[in-house]
PDB file of N, CA and C in Angstrom:
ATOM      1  N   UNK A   1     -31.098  -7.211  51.648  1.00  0.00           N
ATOM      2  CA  UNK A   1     -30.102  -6.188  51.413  1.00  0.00           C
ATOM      3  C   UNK A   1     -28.966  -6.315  52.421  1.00  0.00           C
ATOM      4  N   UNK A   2     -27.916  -5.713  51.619  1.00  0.00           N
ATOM      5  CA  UNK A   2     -26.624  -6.014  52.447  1.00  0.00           C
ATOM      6  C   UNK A   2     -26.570  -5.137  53.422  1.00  0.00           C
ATOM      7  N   UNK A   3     -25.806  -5.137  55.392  1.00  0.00           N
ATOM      8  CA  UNK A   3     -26.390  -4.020  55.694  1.00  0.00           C
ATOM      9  C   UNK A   3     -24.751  -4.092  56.378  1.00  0.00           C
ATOM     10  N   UNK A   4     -23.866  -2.604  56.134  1.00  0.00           N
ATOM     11  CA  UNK A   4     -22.579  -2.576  56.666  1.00  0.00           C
ATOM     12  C   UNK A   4     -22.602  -2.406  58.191  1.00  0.00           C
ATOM     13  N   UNK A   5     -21.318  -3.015  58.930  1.00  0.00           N
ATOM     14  CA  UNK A   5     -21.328  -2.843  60.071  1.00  0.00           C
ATOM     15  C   UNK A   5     -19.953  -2.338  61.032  1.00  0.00           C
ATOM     16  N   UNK A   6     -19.856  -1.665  61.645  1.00  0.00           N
ATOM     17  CA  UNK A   6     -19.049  -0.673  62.307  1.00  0.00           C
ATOM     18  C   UNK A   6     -17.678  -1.739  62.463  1.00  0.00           C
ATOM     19  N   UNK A   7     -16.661  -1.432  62.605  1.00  0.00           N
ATOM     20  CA  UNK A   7     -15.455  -2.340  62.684  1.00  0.00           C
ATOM     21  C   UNK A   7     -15.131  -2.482  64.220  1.00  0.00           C
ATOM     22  N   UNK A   8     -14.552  -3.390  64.764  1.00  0.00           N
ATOM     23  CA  UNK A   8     -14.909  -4.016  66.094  1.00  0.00           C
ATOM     24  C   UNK A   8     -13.700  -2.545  66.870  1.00  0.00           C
ATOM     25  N   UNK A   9     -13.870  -2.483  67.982  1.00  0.00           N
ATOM     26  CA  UNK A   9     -13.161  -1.569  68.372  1.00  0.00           C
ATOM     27  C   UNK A   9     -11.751  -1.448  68.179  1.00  0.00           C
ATOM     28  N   UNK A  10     -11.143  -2.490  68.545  1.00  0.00           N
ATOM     29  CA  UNK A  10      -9.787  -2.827  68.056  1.00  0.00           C
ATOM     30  C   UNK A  10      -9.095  -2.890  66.668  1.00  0.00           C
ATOM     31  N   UNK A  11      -9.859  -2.751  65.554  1.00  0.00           N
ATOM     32  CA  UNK A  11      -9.709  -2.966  64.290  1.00  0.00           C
ATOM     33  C   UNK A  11      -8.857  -1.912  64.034  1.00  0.00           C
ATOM     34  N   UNK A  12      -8.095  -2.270  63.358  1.00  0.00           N
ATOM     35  CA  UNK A  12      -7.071  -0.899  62.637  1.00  0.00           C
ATOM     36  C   UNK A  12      -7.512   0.477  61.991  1.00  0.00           C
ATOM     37  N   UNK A  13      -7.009   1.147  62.309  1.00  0.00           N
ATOM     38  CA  UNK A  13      -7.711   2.271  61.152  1.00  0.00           C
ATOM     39  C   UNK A  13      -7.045   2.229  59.783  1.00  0.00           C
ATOM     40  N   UNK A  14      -8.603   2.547  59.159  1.00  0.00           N
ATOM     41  CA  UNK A  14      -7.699   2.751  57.299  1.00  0.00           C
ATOM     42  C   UNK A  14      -7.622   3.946  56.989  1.00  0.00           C
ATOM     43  N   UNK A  15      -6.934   3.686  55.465  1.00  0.00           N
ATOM     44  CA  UNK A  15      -6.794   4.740  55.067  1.00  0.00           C
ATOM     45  C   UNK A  15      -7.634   5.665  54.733  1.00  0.00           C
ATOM     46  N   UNK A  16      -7.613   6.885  54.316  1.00  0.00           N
ATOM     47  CA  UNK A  16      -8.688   7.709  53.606  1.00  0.00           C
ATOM     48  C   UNK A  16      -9.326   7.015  52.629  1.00  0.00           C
ATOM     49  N   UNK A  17     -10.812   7.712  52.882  1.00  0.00           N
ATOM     50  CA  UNK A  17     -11.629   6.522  51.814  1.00  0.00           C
ATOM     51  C   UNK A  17     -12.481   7.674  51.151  1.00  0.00           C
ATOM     52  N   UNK A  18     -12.607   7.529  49.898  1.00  0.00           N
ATOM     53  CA  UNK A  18     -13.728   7.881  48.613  1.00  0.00           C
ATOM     54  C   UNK A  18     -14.600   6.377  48.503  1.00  0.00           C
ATOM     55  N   UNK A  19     -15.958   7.356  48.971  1.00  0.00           N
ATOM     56  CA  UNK A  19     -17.218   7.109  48.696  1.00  0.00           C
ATOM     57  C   UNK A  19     -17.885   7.804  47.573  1.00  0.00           C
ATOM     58  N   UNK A  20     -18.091   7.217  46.154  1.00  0.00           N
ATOM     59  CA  UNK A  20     -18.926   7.416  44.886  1.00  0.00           C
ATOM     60  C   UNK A  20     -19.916   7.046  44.553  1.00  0.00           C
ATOM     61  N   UNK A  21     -21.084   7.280  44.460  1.00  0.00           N
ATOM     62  CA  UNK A  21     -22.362   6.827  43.896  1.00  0.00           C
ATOM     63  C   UNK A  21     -22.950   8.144  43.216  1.00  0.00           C
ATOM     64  N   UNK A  22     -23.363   7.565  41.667  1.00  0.00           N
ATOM     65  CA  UNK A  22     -24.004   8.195  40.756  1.00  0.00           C
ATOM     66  C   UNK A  22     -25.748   8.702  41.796  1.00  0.00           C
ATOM     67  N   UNK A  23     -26.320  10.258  41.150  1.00  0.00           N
ATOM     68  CA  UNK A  23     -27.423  10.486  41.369  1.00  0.00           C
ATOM     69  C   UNK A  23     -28.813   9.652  41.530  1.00  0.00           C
ATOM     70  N   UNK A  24     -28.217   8.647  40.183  1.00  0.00           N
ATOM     71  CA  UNK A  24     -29.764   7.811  39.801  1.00  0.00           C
ATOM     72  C   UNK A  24     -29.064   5.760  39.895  1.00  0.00           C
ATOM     73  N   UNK A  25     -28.453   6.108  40.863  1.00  0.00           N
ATOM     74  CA  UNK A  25     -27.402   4.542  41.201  1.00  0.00           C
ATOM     75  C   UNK A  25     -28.608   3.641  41.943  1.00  0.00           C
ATOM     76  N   UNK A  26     -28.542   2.492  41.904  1.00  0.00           N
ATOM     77  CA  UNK A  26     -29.135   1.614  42.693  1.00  0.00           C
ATOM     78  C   UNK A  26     -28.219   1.263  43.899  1.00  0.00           C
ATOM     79  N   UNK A  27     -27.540   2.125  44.194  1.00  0.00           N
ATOM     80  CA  UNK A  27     -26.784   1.926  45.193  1.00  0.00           C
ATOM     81  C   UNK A  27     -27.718   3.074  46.304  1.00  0.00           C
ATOM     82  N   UNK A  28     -28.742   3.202  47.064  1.00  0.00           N
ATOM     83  CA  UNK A  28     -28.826   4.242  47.433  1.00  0.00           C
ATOM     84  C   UNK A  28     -28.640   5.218  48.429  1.00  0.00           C
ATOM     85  N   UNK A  29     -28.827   6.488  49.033  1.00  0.00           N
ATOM     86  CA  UNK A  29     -28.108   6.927  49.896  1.00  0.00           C
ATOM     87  C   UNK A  29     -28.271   6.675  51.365  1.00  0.00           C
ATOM     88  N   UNK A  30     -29.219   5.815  51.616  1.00  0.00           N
ATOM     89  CA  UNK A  30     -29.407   5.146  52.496  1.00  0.00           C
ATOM     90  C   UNK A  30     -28.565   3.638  53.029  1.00  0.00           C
ATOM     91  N   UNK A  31     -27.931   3.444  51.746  1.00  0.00           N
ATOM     92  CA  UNK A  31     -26.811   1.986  51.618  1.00  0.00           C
ATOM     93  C   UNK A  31     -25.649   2.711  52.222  1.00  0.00           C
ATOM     94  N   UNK A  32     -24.999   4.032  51.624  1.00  0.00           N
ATOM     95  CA  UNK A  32     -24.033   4.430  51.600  1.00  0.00           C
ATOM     96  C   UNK A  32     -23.965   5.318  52.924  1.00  0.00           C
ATOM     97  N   UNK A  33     -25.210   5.518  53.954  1.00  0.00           N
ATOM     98  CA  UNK A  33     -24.723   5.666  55.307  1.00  0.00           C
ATOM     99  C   UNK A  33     -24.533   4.692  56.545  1.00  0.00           C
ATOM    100  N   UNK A  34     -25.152   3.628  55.679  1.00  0.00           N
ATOM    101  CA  UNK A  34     -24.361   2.356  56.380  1.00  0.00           C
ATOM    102  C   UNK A  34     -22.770   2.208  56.495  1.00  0.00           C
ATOM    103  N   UNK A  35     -22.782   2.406  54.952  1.00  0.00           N
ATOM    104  CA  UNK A  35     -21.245   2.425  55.113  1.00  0.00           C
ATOM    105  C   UNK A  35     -20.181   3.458  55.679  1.00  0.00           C
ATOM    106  N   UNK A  36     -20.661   4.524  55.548  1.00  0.00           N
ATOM    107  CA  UNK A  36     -20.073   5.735  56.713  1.00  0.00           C
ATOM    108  C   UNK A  36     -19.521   4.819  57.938  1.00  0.00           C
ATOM    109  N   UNK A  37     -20.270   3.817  58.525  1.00  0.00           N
ATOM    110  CA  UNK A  37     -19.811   3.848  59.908  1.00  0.00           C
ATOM    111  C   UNK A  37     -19.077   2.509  59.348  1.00  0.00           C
ATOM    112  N   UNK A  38     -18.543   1.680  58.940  1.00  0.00           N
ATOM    113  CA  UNK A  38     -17.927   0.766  58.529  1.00  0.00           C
ATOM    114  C   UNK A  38     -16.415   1.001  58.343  1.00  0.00           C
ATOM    115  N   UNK A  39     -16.473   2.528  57.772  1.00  0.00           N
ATOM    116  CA  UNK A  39     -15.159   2.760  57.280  1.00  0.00           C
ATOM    117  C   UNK A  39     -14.488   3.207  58.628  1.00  0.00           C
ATOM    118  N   UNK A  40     -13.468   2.586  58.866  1.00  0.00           N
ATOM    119  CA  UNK A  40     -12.610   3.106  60.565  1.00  0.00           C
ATOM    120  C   UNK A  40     -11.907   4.317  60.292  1.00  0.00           C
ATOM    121  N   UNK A  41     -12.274   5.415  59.364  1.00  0.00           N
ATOM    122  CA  UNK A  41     -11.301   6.717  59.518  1.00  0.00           C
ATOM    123  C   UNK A  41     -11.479   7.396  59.454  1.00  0.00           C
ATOM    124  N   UNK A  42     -11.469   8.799  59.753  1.00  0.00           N
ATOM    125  CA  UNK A  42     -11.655  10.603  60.287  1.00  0.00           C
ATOM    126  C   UNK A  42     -11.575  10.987  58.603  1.00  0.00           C
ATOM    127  N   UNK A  43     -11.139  10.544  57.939  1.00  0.00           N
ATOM    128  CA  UNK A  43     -10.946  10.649  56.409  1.00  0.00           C
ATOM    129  C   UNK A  43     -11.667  10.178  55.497  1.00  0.00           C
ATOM    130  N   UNK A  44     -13.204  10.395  55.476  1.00  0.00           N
ATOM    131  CA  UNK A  44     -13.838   9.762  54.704  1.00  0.00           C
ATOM    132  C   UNK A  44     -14.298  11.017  53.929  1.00  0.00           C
ATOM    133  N   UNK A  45     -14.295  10.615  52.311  1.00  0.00           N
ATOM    134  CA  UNK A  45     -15.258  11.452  51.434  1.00  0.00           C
ATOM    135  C   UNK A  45     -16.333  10.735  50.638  1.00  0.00           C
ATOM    136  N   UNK A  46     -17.645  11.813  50.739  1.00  0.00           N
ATOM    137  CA  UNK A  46     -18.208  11.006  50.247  1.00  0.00           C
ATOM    138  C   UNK A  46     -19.168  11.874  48.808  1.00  0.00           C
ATOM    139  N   UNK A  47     -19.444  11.595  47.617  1.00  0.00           N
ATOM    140  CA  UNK A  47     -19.546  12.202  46.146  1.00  0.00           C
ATOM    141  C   UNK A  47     -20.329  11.333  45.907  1.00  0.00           C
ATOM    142  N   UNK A  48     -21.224  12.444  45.094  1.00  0.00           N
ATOM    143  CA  UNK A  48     -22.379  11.817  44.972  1.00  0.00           C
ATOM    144  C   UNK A  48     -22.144  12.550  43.004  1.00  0.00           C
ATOM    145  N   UNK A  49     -22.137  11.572  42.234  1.00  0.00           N
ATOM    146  CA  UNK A  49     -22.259  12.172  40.855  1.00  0.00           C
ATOM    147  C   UNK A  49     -23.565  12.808  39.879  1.00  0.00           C
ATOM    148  N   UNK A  50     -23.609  13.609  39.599  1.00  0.00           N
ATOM    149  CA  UNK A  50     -24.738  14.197  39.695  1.00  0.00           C
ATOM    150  C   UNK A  50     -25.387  13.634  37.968  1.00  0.00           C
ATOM    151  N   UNK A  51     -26.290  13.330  37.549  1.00  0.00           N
ATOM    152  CA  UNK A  51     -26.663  12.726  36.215  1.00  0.00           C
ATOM    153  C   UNK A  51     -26.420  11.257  35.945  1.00  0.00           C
ATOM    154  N   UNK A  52     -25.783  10.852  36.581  1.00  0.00           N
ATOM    155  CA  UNK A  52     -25.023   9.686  36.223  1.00  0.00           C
ATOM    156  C   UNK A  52     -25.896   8.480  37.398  1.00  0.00           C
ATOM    157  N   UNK A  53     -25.586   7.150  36.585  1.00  0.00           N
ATOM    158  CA  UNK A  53     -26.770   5.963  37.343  1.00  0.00           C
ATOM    159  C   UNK A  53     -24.948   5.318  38.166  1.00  0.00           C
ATOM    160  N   UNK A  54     -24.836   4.139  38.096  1.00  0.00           N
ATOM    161  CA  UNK A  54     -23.779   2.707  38.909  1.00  0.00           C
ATOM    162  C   UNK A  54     -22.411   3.419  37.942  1.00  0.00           C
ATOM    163  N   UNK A  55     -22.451   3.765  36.810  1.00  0.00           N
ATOM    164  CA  UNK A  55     -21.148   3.556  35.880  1.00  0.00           C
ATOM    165  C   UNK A  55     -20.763   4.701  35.507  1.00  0.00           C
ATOM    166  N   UNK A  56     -20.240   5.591  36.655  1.00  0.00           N
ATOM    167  CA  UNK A  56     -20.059   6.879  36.241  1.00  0.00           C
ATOM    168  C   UNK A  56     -18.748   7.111  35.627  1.00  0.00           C
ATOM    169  N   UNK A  57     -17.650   5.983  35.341  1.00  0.00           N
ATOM    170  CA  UNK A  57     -16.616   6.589  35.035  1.00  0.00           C
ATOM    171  C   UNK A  57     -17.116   6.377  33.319  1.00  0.00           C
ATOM    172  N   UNK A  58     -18.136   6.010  32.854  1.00  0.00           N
ATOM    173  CA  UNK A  58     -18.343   5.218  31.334  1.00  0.00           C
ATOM    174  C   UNK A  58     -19.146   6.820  31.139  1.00  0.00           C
ATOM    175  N   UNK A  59     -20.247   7.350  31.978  1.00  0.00           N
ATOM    176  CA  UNK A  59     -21.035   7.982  31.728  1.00  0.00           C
ATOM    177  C   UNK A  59     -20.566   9.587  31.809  1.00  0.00           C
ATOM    178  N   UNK A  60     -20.043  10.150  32.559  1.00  0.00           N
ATOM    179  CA  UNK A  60     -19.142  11.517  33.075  1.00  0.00           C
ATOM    180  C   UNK A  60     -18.039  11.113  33.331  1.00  0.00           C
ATOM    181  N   UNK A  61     -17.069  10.588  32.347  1.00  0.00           N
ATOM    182  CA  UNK A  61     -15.750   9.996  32.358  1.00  0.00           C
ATOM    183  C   UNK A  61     -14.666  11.131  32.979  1.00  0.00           C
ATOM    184  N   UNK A  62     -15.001  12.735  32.647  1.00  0.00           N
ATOM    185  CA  UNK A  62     -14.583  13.765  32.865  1.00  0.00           C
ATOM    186  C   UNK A  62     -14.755  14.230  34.337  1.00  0.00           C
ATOM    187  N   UNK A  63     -16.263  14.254  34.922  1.00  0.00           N
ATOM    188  CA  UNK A  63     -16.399  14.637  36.258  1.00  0.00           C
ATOM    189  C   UNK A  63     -15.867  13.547  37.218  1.00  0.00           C
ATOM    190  N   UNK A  64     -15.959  12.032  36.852  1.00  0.00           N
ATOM    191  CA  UNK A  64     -15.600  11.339  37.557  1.00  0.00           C
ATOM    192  C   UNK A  64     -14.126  11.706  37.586  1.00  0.00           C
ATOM    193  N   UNK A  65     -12.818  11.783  37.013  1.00  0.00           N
ATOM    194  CA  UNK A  65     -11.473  11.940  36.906  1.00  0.00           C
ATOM    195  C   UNK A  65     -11.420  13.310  37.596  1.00  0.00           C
ATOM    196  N   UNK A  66     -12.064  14.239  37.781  1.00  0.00           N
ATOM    197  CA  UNK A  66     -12.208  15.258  38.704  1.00  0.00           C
ATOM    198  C   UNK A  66     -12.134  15.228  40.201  1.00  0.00           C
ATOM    199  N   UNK A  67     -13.027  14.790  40.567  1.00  0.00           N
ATOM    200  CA  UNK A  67     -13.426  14.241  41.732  1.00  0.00           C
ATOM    201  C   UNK A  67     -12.643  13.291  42.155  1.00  0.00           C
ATOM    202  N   UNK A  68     -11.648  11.985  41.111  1.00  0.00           N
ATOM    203  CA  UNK A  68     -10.677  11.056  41.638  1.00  0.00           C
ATOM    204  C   UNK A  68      -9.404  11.768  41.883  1.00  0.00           C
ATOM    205  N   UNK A  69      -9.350  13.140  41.190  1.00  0.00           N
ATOM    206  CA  UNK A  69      -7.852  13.888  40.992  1.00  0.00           C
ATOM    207  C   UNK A  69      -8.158  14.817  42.258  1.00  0.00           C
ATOM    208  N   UNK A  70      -9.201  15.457  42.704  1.00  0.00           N
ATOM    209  CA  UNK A  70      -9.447  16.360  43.753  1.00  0.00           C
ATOM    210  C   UNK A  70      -8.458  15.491  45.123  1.00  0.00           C
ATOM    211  N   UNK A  71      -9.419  14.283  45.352  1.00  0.00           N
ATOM    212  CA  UNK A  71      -9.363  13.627  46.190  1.00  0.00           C
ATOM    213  C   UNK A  71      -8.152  13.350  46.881  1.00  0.00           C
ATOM    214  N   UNK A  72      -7.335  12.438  45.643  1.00  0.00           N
ATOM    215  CA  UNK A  72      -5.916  12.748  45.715  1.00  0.00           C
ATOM    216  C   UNK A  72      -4.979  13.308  45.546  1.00  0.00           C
ATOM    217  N   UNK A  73      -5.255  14.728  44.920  1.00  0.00           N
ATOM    218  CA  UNK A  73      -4.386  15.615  45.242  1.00  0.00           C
ATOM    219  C   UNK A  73      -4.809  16.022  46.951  1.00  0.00           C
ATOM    220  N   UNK A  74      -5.769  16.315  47.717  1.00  0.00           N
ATOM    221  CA  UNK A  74      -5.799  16.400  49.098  1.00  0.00           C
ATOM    222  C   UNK A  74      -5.567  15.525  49.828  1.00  0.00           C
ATOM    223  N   UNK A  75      -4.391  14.645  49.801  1.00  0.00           N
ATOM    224  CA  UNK A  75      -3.899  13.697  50.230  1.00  0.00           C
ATOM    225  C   UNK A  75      -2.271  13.170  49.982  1.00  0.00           C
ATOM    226  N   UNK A  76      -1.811  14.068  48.939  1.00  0.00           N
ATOM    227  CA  UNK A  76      -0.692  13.562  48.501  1.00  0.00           C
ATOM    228  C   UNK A  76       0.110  14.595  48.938  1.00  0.00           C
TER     229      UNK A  76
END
């Protein structure tokens, strides 16, 4: 398994980041606090889709566009 790793101190900061993984994803929430520390910014969100497996924009095409419109409207 792939395992994320913190960005070297000097590394730039990015931008705000959306983090998505479906309820029943093989992605699991143990992957996705790896990646917490990977991402270099004070701006991280992270959504978890509730019913939905890897393909939530196919499966809750509606909640997913929710959650992408939330996001960036708190940012724009």
């Amino acid at each position: 398994d792939y395992v994320a790793k913190p960005p070297l101190e000097d590394a730039a900061t990015m931008s705000s980041t959306l983090i998505m993984r479906g309820e029943f994803d093989f992605v699991s929430e143990a992957s996705v606090e790896g990646w917490r520390s990977a991402f270099n910014t004070k701006f991280l969100r992270y959504k978890t889709l509730e019913g939905c497996s890897h393909h939530g924009l196919f499966e809750k095409g509606e909640l997913y566009g929710e959650i992408v419109d939330s996001y960036f409207s708190e940012y724009d």
